[in-house]
N, C-alpha and C. Protein backbone atom coordinates (compact mmCIF):
# COMPACT_ATOMS: atom_id res chain seq x y z
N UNK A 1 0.85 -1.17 0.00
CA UNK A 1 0.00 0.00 0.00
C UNK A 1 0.90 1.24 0.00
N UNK A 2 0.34 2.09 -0.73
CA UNK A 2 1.61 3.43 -0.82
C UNK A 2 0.53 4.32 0.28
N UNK A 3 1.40 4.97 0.55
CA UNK A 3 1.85 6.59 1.32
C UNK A 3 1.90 7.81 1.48
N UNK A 4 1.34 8.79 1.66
CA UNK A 4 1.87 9.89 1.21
C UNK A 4 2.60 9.82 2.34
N UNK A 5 3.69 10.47 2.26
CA UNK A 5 4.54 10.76 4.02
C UNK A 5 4.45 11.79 4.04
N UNK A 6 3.65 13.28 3.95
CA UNK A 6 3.23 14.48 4.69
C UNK A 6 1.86 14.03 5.33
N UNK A 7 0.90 13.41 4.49
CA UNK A 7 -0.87 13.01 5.02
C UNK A 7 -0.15 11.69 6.32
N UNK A 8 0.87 11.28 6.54
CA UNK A 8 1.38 10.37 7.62
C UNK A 8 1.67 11.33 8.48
N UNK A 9 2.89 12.44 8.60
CA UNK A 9 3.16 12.78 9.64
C UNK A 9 1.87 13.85 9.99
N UNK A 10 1.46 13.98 9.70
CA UNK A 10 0.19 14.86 9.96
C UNK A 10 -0.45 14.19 10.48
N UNK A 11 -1.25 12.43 10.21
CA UNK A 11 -1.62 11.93 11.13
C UNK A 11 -0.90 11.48 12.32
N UNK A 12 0.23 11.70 12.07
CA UNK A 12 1.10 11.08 13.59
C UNK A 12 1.02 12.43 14.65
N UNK A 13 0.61 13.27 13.96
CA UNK A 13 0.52 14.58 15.08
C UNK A 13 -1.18 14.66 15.62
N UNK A 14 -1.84 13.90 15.15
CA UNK A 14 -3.12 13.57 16.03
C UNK A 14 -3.07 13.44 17.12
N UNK A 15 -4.18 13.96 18.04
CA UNK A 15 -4.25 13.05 19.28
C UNK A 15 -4.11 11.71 19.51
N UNK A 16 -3.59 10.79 20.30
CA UNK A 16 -3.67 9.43 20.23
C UNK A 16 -5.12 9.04 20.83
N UNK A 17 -5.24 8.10 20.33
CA UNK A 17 -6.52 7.15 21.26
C UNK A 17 -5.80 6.10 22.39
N UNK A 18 -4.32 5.89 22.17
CA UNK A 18 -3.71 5.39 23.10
C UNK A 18 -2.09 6.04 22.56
N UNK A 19 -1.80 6.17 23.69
CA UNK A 19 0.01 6.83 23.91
C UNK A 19 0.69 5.91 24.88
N UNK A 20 1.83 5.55 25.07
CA UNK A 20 2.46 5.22 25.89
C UNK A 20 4.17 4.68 25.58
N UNK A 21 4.53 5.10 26.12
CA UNK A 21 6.21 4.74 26.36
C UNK A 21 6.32 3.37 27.18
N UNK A 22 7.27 2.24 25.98
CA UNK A 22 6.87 1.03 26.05
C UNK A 22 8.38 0.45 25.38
N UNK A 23 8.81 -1.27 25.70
CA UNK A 23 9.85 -1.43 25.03
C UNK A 23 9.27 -2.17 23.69
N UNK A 24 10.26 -1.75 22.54
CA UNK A 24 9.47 -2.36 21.67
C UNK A 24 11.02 -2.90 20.61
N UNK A 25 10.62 -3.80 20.17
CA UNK A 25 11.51 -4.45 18.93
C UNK A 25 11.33 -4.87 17.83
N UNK A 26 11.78 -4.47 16.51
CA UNK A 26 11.69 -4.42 15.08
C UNK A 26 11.87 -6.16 14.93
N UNK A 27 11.27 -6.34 13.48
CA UNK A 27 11.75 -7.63 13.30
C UNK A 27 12.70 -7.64 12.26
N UNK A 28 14.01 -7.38 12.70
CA UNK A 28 15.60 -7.21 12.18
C UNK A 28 16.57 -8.34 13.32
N UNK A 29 17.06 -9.50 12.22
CA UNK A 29 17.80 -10.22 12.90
C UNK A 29 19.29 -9.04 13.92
N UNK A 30 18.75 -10.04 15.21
CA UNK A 30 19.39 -9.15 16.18
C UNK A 30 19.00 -7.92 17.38
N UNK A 31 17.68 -7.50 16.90
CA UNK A 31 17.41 -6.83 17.03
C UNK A 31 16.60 -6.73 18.52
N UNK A 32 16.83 -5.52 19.70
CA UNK A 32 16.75 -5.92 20.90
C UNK A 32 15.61 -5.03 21.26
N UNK A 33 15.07 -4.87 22.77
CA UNK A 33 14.07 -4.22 23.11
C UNK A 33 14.52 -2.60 23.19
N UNK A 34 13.81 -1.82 22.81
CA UNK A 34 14.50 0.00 23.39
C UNK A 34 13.23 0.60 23.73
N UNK A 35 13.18 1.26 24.59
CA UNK A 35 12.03 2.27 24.82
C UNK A 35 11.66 3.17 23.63
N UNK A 36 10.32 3.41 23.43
CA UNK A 36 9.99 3.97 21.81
C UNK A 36 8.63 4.01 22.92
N UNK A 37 8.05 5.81 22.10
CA UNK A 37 6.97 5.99 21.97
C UNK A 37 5.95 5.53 21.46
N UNK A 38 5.12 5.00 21.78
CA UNK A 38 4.39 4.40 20.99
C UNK A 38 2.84 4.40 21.11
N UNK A 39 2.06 4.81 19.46
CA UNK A 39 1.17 6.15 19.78
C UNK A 39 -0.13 5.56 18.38
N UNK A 40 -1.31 4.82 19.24
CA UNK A 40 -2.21 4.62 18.47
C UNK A 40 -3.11 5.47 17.69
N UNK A 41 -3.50 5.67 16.63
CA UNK A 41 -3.89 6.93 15.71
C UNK A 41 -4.79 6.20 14.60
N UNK A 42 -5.92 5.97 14.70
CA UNK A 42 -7.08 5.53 14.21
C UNK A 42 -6.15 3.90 13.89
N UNK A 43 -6.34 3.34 12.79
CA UNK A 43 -5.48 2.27 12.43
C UNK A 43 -4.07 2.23 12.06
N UNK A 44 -3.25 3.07 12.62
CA UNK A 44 -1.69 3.11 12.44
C UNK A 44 -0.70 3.31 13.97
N UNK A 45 -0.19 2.64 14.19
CA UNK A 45 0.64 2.63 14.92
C UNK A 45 1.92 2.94 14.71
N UNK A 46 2.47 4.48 15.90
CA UNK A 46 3.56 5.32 15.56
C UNK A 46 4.58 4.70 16.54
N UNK A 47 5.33 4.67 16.27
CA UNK A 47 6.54 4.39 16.99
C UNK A 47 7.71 5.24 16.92
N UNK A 48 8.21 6.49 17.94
CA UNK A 48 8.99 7.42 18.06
C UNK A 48 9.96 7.07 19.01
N UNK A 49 11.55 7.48 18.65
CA UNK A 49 12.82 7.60 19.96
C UNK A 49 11.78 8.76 20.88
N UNK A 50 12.36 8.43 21.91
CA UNK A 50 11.22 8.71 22.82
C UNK A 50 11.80 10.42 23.26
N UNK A 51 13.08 10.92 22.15
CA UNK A 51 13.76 12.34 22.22
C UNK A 51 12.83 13.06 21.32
N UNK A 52 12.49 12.48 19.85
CA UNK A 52 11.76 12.98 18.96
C UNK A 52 10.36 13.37 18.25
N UNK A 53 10.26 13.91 17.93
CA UNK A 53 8.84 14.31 17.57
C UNK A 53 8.39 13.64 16.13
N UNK A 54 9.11 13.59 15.48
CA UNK A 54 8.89 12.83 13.89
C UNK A 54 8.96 11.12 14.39
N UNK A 55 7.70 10.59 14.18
CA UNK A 55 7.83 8.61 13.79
C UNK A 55 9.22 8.54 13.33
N UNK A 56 9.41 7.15 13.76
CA UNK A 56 11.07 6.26 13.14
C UNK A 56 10.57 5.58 12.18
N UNK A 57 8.42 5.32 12.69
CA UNK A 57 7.69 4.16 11.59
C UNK A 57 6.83 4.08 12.08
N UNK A 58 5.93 3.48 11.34
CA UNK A 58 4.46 3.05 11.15
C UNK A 58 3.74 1.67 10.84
N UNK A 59 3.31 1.16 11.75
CA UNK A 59 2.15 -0.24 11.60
C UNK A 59 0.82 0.28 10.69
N UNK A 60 0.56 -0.63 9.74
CA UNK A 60 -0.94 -0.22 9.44
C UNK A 60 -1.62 -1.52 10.01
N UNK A 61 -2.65 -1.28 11.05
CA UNK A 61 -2.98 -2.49 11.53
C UNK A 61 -4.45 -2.96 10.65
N UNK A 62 -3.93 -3.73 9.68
CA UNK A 62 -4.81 -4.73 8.75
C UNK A 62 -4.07 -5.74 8.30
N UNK A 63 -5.07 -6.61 8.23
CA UNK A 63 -4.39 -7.99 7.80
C UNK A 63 -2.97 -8.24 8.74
N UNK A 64 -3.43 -8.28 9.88
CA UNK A 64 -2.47 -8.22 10.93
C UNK A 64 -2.84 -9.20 12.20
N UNK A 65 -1.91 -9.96 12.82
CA UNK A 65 -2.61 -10.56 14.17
C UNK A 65 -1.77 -9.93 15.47
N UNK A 66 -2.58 -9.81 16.63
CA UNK A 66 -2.12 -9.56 17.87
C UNK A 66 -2.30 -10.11 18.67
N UNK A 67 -1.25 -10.85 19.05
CA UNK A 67 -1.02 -11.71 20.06
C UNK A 67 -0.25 -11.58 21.50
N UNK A 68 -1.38 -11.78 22.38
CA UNK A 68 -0.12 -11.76 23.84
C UNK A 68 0.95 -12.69 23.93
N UNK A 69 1.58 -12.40 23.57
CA UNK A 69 2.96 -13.83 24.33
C UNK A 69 2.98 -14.01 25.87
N UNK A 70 3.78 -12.91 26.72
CA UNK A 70 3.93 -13.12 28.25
C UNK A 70 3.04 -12.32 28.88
N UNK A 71 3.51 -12.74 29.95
CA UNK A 71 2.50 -11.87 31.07
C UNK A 71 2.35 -9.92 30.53
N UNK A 72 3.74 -9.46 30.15
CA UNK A 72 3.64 -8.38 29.95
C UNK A 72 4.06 -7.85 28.43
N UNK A 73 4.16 -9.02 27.55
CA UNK A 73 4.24 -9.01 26.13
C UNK A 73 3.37 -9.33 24.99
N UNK A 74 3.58 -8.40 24.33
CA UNK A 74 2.30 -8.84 22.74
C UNK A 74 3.11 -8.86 21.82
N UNK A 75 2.73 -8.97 20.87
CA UNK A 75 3.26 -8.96 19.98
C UNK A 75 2.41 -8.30 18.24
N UNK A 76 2.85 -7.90 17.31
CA UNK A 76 2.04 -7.92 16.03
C UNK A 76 2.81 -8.70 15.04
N UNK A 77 2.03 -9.32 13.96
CA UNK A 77 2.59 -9.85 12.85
C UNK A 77 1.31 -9.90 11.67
N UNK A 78 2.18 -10.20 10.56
CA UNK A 78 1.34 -9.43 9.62
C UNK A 78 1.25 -11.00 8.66
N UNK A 79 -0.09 -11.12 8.11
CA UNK A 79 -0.92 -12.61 7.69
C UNK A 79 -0.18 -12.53 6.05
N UNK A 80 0.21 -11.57 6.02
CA UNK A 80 1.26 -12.11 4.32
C UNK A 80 2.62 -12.89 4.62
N UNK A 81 2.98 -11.65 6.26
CA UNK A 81 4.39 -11.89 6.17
C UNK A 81 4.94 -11.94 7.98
N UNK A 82 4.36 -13.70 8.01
CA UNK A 82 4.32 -14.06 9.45
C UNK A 82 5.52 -13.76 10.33
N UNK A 83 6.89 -13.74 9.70
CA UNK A 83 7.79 -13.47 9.69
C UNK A 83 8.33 -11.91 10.64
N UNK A 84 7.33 -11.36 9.99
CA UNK A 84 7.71 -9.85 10.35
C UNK A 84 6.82 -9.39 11.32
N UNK A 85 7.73 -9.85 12.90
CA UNK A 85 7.06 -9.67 14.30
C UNK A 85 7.83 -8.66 14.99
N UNK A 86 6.79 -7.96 15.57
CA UNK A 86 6.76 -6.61 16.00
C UNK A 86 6.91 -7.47 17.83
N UNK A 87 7.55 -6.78 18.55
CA UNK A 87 7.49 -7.39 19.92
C UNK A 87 7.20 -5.87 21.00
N UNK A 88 6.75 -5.78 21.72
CA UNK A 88 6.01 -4.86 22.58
C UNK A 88 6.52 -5.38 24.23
N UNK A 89 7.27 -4.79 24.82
CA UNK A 89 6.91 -5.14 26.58
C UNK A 89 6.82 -3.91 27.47
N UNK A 90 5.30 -4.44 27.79
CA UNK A 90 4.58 -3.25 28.90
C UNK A 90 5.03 -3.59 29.80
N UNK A 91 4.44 -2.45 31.33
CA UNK A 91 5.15 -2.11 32.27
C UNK A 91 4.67 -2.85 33.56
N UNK A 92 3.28 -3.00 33.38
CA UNK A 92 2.70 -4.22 33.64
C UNK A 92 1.62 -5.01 33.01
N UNK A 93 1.30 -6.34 33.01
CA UNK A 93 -0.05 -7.40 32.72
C UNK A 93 -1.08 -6.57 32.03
N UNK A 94 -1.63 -5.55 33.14
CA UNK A 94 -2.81 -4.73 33.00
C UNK A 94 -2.77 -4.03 31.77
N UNK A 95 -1.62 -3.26 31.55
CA UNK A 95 -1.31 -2.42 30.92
C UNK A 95 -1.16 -3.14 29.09
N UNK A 96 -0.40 -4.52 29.37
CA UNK A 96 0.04 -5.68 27.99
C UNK A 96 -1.71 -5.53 27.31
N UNK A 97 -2.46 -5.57 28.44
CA UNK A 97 -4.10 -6.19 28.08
C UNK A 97 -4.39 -5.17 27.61
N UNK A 98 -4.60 -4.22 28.18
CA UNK A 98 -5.31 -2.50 27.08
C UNK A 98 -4.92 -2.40 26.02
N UNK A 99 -3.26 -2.90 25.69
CA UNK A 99 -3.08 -1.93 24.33
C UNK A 99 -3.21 -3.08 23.41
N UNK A 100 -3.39 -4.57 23.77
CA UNK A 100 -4.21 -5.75 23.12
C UNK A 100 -5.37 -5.37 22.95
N UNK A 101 -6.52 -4.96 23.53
CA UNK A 101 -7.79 -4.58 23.30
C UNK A 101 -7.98 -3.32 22.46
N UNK A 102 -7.33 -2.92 22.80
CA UNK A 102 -7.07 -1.49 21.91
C UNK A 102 -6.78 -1.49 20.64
N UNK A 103 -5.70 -2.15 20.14
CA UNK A 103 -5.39 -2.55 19.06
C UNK A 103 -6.13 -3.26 18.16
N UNK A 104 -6.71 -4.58 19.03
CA UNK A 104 -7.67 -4.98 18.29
C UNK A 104 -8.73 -4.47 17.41
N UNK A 105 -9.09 -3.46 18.58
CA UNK A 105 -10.51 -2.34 18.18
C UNK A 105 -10.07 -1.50 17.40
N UNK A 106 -8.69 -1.44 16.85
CA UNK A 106 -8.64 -0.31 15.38
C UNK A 106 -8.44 -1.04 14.60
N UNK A 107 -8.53 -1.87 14.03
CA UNK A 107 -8.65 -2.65 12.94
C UNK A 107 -9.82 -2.30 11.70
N UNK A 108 -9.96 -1.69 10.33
CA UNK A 108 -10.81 -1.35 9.47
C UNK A 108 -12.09 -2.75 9.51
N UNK A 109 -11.47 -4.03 9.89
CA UNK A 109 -12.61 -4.98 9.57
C UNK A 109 -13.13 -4.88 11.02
N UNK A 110 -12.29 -4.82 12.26
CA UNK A 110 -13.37 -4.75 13.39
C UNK A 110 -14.45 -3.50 13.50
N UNK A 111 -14.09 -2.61 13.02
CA UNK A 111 -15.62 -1.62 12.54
C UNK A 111 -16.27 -1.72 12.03
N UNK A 112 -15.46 -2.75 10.26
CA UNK A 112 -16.50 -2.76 9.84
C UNK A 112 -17.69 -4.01 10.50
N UNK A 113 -17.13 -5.13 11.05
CA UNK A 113 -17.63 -6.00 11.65
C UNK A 113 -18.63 -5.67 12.66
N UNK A 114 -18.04 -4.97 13.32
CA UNK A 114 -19.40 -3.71 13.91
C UNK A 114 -20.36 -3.20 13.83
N UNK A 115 -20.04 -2.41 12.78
CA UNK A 115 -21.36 -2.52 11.80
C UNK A 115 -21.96 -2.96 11.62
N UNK A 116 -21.89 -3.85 10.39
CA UNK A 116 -23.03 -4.51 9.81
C UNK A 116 -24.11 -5.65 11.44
N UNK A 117 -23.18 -5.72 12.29
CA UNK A 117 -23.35 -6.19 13.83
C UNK A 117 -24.75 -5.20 14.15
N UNK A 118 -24.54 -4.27 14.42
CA UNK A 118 -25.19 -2.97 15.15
C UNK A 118 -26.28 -3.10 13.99
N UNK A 119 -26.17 -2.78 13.12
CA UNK A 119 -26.96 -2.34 11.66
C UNK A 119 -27.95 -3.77 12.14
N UNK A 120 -27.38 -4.80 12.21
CA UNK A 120 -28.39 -5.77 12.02
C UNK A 120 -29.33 -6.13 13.31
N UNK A 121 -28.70 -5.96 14.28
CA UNK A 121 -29.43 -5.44 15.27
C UNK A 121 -30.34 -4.87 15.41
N UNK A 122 -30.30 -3.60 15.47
CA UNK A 122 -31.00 -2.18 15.02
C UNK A 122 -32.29 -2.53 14.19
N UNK A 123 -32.23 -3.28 13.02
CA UNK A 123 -33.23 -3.78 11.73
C UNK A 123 -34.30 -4.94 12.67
N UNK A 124 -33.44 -5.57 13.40
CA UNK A 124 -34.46 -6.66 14.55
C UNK A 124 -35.14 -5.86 14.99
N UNK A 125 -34.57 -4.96 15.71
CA UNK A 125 -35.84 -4.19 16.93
C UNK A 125 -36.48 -3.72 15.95
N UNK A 126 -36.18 -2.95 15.01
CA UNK A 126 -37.01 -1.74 14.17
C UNK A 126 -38.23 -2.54 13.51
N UNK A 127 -37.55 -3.29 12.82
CA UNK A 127 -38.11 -4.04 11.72
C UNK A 127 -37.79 -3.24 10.37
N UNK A 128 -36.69 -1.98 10.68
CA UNK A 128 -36.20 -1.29 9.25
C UNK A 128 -34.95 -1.75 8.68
């Protein structure tokens, strides 16, 4: 999927729906945990050195799974390219669980799944 990277950093300067400073690790052989900002924004996930104001990068969370590993770890990976796992460790359990639920809930199909959910609902009671 292409990009514009001005309509990106513009959304990375949104309010978050979730923010938090977290350790996180690329999936680059070798590659270890570092503290990174890390800043939910409708379906994209920002990840900033926690000095800077400009993203290092961006998750688009579709066609994506999120998985808890440990007590205080999740993880993301992406259903083309299982390979390419994103690793996350919160500060505590509680904390691993929100930004799992959270994440989940920005997903384009869990709205739309929503939807047509609610919509069909809605048509029961109504009968519209």
């Amino acid at each position: 999927m292409r990009y514009n990277e001005r309509e990106l950093l513009s959304l990375a300067r949104q309010p978050a729906e979730k923010a938090a400073e977290i350790r996180m690790s690329v999936p680059k052989k070798g590659s270890v945990l570092k503290k990174r900002l890390v800043k939910l924004v409708v379906n994209f996930l920002f990840y900033f050195r926690t000095d800077e104001a400009e993203p290092i990068g961006a998750l688009l969370l579709e066609h994506c799974k999120i998985t808890k590993e440990e007590e205080n770890v999740f993880s993301i990976s992406f259903i083309e390219e299982p390979e390419r796992k994103y690793c996350f460790e919160c500060a505590t359990e509680e904390q691993c669980q929100e930004w799992v639920e959270a994440l989940k809930r920005a997903s384009y199909e869990f709205l739309r799944r929503s939807l047509i959910f609610y919509r069909n609902e809605i048509q029961k009671m109504t009968g519209k």
